[in-house]
C-alpha atoms as a PDB file:
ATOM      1  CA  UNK A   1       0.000   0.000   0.000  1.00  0.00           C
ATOM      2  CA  UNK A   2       1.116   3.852  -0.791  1.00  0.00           C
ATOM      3  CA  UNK A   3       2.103   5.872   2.077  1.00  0.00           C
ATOM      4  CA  UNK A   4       0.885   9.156   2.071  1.00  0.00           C
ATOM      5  CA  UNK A   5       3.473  11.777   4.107  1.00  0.00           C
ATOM      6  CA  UNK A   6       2.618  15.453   4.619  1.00  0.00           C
ATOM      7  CA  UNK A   7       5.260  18.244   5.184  1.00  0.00           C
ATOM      8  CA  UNK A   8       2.352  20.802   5.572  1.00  0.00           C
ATOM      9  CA  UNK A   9      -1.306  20.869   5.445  1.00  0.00           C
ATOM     10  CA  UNK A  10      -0.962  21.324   1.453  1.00  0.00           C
ATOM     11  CA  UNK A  11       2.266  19.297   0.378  1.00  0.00           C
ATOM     12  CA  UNK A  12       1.135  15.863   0.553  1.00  0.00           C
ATOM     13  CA  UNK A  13       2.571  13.051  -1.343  1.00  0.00           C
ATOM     14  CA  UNK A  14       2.340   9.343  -2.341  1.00  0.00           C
ATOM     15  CA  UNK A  15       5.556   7.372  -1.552  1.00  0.00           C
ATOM     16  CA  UNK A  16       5.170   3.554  -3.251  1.00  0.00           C
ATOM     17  CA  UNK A  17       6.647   0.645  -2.282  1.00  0.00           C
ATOM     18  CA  UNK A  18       8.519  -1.861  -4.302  1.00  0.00           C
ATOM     19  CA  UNK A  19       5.930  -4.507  -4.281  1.00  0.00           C
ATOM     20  CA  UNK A  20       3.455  -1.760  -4.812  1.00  0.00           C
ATOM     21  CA  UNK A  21       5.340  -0.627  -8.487  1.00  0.00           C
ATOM     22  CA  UNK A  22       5.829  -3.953  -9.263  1.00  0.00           C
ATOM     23  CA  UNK A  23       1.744  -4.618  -9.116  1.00  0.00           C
ATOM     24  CA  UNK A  24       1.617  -1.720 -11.543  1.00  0.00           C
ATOM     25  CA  UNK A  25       4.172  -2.351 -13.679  1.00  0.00           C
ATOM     26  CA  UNK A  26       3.067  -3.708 -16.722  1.00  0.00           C
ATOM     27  CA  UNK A  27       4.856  -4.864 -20.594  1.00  0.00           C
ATOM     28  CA  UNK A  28       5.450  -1.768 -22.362  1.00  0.00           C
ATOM     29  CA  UNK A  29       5.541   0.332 -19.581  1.00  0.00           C
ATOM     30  CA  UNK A  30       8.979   1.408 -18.308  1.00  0.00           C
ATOM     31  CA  UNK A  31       9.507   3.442 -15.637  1.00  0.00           C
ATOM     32  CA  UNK A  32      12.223   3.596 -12.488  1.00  0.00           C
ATOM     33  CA  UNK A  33      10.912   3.719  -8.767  1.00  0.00           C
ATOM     34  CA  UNK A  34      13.212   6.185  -6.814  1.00  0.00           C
ATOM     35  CA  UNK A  35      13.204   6.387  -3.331  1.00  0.00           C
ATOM     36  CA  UNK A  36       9.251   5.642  -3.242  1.00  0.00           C
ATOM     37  CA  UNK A  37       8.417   7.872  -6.382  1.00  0.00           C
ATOM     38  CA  UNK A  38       7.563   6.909 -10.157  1.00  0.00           C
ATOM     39  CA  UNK A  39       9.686   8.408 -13.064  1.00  0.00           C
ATOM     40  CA  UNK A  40       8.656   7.412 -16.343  1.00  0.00           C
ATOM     41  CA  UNK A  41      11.431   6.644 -19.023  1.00  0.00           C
ATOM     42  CA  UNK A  42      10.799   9.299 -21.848  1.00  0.00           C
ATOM     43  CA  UNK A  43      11.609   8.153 -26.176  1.00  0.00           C
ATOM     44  CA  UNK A  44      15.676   8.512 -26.683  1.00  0.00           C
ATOM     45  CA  UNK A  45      17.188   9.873 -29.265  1.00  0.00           C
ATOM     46  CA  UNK A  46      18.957   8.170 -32.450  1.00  0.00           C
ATOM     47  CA  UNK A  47      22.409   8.300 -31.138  1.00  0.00           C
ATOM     48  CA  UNK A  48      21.000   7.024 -27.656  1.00  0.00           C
ATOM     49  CA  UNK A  49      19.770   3.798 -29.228  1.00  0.00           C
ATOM     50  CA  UNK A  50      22.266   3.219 -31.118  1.00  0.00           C
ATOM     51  CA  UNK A  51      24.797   3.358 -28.951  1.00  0.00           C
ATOM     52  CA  UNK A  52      22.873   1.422 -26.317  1.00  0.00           C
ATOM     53  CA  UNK A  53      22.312  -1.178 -29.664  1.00  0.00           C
ATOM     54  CA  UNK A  54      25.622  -1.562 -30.163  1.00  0.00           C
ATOM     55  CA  UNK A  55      27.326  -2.162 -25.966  1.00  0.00           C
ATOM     56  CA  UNK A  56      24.458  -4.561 -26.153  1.00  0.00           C
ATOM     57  CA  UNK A  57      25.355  -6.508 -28.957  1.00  0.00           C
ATOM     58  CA  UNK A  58      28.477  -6.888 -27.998  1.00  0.00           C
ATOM     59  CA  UNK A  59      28.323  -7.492 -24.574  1.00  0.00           C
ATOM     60  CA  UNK A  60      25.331 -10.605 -25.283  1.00  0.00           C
ATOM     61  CA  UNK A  61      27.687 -11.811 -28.167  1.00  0.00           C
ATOM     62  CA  UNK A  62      30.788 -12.342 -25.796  1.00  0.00           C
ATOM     63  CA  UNK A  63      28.588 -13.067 -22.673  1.00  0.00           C
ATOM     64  CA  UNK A  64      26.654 -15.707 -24.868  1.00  0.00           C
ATOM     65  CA  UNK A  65      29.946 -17.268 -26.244  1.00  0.00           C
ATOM     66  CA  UNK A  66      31.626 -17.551 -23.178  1.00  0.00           C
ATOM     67  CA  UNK A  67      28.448 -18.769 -20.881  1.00  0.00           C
ATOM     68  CA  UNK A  68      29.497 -16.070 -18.331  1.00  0.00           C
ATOM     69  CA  UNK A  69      25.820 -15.436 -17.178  1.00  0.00           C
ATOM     70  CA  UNK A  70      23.122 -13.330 -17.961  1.00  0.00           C
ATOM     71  CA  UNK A  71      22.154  -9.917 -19.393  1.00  0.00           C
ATOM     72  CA  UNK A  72      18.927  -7.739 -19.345  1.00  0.00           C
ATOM     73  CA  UNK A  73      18.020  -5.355 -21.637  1.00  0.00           C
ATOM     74  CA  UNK A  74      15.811  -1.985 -19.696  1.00  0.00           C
ATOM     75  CA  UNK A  75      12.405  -4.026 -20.030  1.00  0.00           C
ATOM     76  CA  UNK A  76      13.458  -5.934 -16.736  1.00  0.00           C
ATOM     77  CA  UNK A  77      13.081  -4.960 -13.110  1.00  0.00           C
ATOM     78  CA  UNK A  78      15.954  -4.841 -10.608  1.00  0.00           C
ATOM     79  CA  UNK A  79      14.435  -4.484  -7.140  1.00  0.00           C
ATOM     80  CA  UNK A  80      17.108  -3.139  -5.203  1.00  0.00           C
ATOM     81  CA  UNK A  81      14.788  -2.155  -1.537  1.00  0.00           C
ATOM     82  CA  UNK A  82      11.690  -1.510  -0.349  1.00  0.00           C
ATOM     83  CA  UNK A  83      11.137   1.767  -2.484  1.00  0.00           C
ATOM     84  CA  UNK A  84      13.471   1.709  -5.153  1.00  0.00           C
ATOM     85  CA  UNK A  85      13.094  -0.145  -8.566  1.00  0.00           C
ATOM     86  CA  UNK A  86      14.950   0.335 -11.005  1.00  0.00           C
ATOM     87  CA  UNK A  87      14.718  -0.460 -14.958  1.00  0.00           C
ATOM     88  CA  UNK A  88      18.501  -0.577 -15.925  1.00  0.00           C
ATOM     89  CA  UNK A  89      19.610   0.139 -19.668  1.00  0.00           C
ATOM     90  CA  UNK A  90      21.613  -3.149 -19.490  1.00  0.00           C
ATOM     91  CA  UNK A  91      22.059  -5.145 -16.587  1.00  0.00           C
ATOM     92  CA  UNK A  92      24.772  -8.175 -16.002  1.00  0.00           C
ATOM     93  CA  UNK A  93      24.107 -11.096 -13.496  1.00  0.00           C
ATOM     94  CA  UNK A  94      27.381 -13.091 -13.406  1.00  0.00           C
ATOM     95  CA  UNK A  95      26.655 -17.324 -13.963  1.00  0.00           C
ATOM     96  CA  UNK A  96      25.549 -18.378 -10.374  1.00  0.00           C
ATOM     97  CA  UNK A  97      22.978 -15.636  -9.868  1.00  0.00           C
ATOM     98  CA  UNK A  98      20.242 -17.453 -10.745  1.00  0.00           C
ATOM     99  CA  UNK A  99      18.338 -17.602  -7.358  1.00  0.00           C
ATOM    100  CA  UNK A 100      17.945 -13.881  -7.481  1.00  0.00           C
ATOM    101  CA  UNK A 101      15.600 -13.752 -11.146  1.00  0.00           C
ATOM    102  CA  UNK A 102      11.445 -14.348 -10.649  1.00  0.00           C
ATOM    103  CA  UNK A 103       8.582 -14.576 -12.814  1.00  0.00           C
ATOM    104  CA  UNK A 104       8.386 -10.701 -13.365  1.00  0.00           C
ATOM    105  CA  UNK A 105      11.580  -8.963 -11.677  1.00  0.00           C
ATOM    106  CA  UNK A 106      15.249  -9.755 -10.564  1.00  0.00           C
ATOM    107  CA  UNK A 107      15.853  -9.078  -6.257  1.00  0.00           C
ATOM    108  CA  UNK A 108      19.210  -8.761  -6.157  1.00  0.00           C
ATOM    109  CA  UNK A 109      21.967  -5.652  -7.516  1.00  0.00           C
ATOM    110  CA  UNK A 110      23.436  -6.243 -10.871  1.00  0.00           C
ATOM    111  CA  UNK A 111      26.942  -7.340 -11.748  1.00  0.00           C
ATOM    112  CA  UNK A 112      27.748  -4.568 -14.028  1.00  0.00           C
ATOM    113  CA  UNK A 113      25.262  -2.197 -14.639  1.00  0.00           C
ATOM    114  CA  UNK A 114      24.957   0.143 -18.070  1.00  0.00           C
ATOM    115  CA  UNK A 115      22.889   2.721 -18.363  1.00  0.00           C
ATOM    116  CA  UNK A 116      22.990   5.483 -21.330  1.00  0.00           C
ATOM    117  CA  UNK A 117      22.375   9.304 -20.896  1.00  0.00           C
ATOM    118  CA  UNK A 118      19.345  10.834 -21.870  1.00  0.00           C
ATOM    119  CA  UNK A 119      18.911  15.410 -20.817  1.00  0.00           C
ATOM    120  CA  UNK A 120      15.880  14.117 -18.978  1.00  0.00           C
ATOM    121  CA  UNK A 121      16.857  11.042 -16.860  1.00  0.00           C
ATOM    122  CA  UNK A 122      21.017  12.071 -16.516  1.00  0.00           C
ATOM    123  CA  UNK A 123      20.235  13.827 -12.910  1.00  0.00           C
ATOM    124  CA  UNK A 124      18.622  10.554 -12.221  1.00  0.00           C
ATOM    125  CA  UNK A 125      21.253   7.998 -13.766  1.00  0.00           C
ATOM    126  CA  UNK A 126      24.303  10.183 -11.915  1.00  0.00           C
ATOM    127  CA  UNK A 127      22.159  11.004  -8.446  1.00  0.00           C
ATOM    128  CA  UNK A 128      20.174   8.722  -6.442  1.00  0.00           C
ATOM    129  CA  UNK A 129      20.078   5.885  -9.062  1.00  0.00           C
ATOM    130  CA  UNK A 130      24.499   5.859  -8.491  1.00  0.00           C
ATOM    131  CA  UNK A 131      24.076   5.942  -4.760  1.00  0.00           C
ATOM    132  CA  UNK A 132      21.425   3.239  -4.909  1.00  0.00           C
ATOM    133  CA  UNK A 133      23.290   0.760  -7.016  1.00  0.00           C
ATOM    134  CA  UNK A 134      26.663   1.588  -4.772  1.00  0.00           C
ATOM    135  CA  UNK A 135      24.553   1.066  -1.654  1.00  0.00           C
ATOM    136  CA  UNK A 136      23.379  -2.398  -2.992  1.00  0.00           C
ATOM    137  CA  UNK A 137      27.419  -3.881  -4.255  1.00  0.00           C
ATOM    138  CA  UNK A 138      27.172  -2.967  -8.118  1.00  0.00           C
ATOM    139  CA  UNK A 139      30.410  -4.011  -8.948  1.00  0.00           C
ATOM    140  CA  UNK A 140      30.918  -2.052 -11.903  1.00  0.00           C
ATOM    141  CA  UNK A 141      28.298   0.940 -13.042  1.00  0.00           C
ATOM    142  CA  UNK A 142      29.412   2.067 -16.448  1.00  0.00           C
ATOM    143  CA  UNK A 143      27.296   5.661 -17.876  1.00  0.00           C
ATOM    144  CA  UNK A 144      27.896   6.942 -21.378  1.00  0.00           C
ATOM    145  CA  UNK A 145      27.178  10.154 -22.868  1.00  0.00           C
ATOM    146  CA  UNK A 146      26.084  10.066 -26.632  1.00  0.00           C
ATOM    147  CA  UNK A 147      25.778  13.704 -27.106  1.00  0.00           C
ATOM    148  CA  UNK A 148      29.167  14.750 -24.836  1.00  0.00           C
ATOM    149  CA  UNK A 149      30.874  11.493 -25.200  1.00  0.00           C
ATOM    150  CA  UNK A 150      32.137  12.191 -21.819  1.00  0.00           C
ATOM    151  CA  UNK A 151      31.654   8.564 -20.804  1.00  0.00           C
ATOM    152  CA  UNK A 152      32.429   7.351 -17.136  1.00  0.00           C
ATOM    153  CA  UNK A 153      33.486   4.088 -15.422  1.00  0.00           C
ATOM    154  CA  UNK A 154      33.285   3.094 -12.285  1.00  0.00           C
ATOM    155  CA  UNK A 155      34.340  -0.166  -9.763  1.00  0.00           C
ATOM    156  CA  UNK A 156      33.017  -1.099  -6.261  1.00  0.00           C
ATOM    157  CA  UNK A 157      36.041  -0.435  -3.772  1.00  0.00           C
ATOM    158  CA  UNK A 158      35.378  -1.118  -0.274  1.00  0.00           C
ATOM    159  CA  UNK A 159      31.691   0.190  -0.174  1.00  0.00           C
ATOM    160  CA  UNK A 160      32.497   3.210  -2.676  1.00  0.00           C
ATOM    161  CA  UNK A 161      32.266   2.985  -6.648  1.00  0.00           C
ATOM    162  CA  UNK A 162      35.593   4.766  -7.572  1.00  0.00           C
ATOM    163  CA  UNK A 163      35.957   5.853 -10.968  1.00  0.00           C
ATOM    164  CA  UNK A 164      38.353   4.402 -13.199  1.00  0.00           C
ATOM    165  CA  UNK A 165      40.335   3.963 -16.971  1.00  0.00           C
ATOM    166  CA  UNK A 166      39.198   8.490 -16.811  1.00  0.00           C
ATOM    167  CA  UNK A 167      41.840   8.516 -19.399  1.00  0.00           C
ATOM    168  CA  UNK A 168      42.061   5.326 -21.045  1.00  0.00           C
ATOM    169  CA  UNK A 169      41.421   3.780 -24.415  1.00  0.00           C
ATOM    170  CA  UNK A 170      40.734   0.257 -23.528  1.00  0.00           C
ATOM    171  CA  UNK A 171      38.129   0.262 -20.760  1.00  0.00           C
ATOM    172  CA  UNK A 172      38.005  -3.377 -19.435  1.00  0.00           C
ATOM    173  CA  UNK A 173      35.503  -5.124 -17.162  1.00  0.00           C
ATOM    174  CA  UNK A 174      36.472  -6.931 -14.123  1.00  0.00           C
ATOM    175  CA  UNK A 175      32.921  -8.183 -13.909  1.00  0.00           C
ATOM    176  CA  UNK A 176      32.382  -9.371 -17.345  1.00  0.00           C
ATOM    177  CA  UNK A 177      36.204 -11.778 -17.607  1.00  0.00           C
ATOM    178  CA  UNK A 178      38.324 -10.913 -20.405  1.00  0.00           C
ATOM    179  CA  UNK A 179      35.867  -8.319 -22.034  1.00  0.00           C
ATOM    180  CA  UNK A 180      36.707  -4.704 -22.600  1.00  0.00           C
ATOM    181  CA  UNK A 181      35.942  -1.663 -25.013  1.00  0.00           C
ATOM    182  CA  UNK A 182      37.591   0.815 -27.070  1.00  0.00           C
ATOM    183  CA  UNK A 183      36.518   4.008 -25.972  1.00  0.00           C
ATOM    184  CA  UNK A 184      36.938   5.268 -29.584  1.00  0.00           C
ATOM    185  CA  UNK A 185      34.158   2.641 -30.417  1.00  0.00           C
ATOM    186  CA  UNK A 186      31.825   4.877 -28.304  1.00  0.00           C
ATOM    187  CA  UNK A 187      30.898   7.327 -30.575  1.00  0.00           C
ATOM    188  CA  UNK A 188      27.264   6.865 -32.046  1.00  0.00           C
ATOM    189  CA  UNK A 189      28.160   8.315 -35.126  1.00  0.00           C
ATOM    190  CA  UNK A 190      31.392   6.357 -35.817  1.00  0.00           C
ATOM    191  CA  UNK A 191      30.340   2.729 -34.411  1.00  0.00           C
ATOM    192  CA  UNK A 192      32.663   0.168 -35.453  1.00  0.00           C
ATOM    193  CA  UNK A 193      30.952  -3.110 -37.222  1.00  0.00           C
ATOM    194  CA  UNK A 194      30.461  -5.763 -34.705  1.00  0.00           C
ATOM    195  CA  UNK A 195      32.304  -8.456 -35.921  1.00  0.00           C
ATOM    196  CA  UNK A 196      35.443  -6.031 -36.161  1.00  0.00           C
ATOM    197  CA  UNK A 197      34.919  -5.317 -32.667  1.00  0.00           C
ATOM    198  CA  UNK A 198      34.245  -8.952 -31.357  1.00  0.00           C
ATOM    199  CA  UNK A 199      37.651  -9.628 -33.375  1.00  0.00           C
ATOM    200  CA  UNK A 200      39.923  -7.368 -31.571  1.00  0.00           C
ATOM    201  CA  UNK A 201      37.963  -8.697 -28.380  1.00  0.00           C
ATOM    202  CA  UNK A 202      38.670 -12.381 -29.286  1.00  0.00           C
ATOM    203  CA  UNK A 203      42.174 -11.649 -30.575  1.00  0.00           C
END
């Protein structure tokens, strides 16, 4: 059930609970509960999608070939507490995480968590959604900018996602064994073809 909390006779509001987003979450409906409140996902632009295409195809290609687990694309639900749910871009449960996925939503934190900047959800994806997934053990939270390509990388240490490879070209995964990126192949208008990438991966 909603809780309803008041600050003043006229600023009431609703706060949700997981299981109560979960009951109205539906197929085609994507949305993120933050700390008890619904934010719906908004369209993305062209160099949003396909740059969130493109991480995704080549992430499932290697995670696929090397049976290293299991990846989500933003249509799945990561319940991470009582009041926050979250609808990652791409999400990456390790092989041996399988007690954590149900029927309509996953209970446990991510592996490696993706998520792609958007001007209306970036507040979001680099605020409370960052300190949620760092609260919970993310292990690796990757965000990338298709319109600044100003892209970011970050790894659990201790209980504090530090950033890391600020400066690099290869940006490797400690999560995800063996894979890493280019960050010259982030660039939505100059993606490389995915079988040239997965080569230089499986070099």
């Amino acid at each position: 059930m909603a809780t309803r909390v008041s600050a003043a006779a006229d600023l009431e509001r609703e706060l949700l609970t997981a299981t109560d987003f979960l009951g109205w979450l539906e197929p085609g409906r994507q949305a993120d509960l933050i700390d008890g409140e619904i934010f719906m996902h908004s369209p993305v632009s062209i160099r949003h999608a396909d740059l969130l295409n493109f991480v995704d195809a080549l992430l499932r290609h290697y995670v696929d070939r090397h049976g290293l687990g299991m990846l989500y694309r933003e249509v799945v639900a990561v319940r991470l507490s009582g009041r926050n749910v979250f609808l990652p871009d791409l999400a990456f449960y390790r092989t041996g995480r399988e007690a954590a996925i149900r029927p309509t939503h996953i209970t446990e934190a991510p592996d490696l968590v993706v998520e792609v900047l958007s001007p209306r959800t970036a507040d979001r994806d680099i605020g409370p959604k960052f300190a949620e997934y760092e609260q919970h053990g993310v292990r690796e939270y990757w965000i990338l900018d298709p319109e600044t390509l100003a892209h970011r990388f970050y790894r659990l240490t201790g209980e504090e996602l530090v950033e890391y490879a600020d400066d690099a070209e290869v940006i490797d995964s400690s999560v995800v064994s063996g894979f890493f990126l280019h960050r010259s192949w982030l660039d939505p208008a100059a993606l490389p073809r995915l079988d040239e990438a997965m080569g230089i991966i499986e070099a």
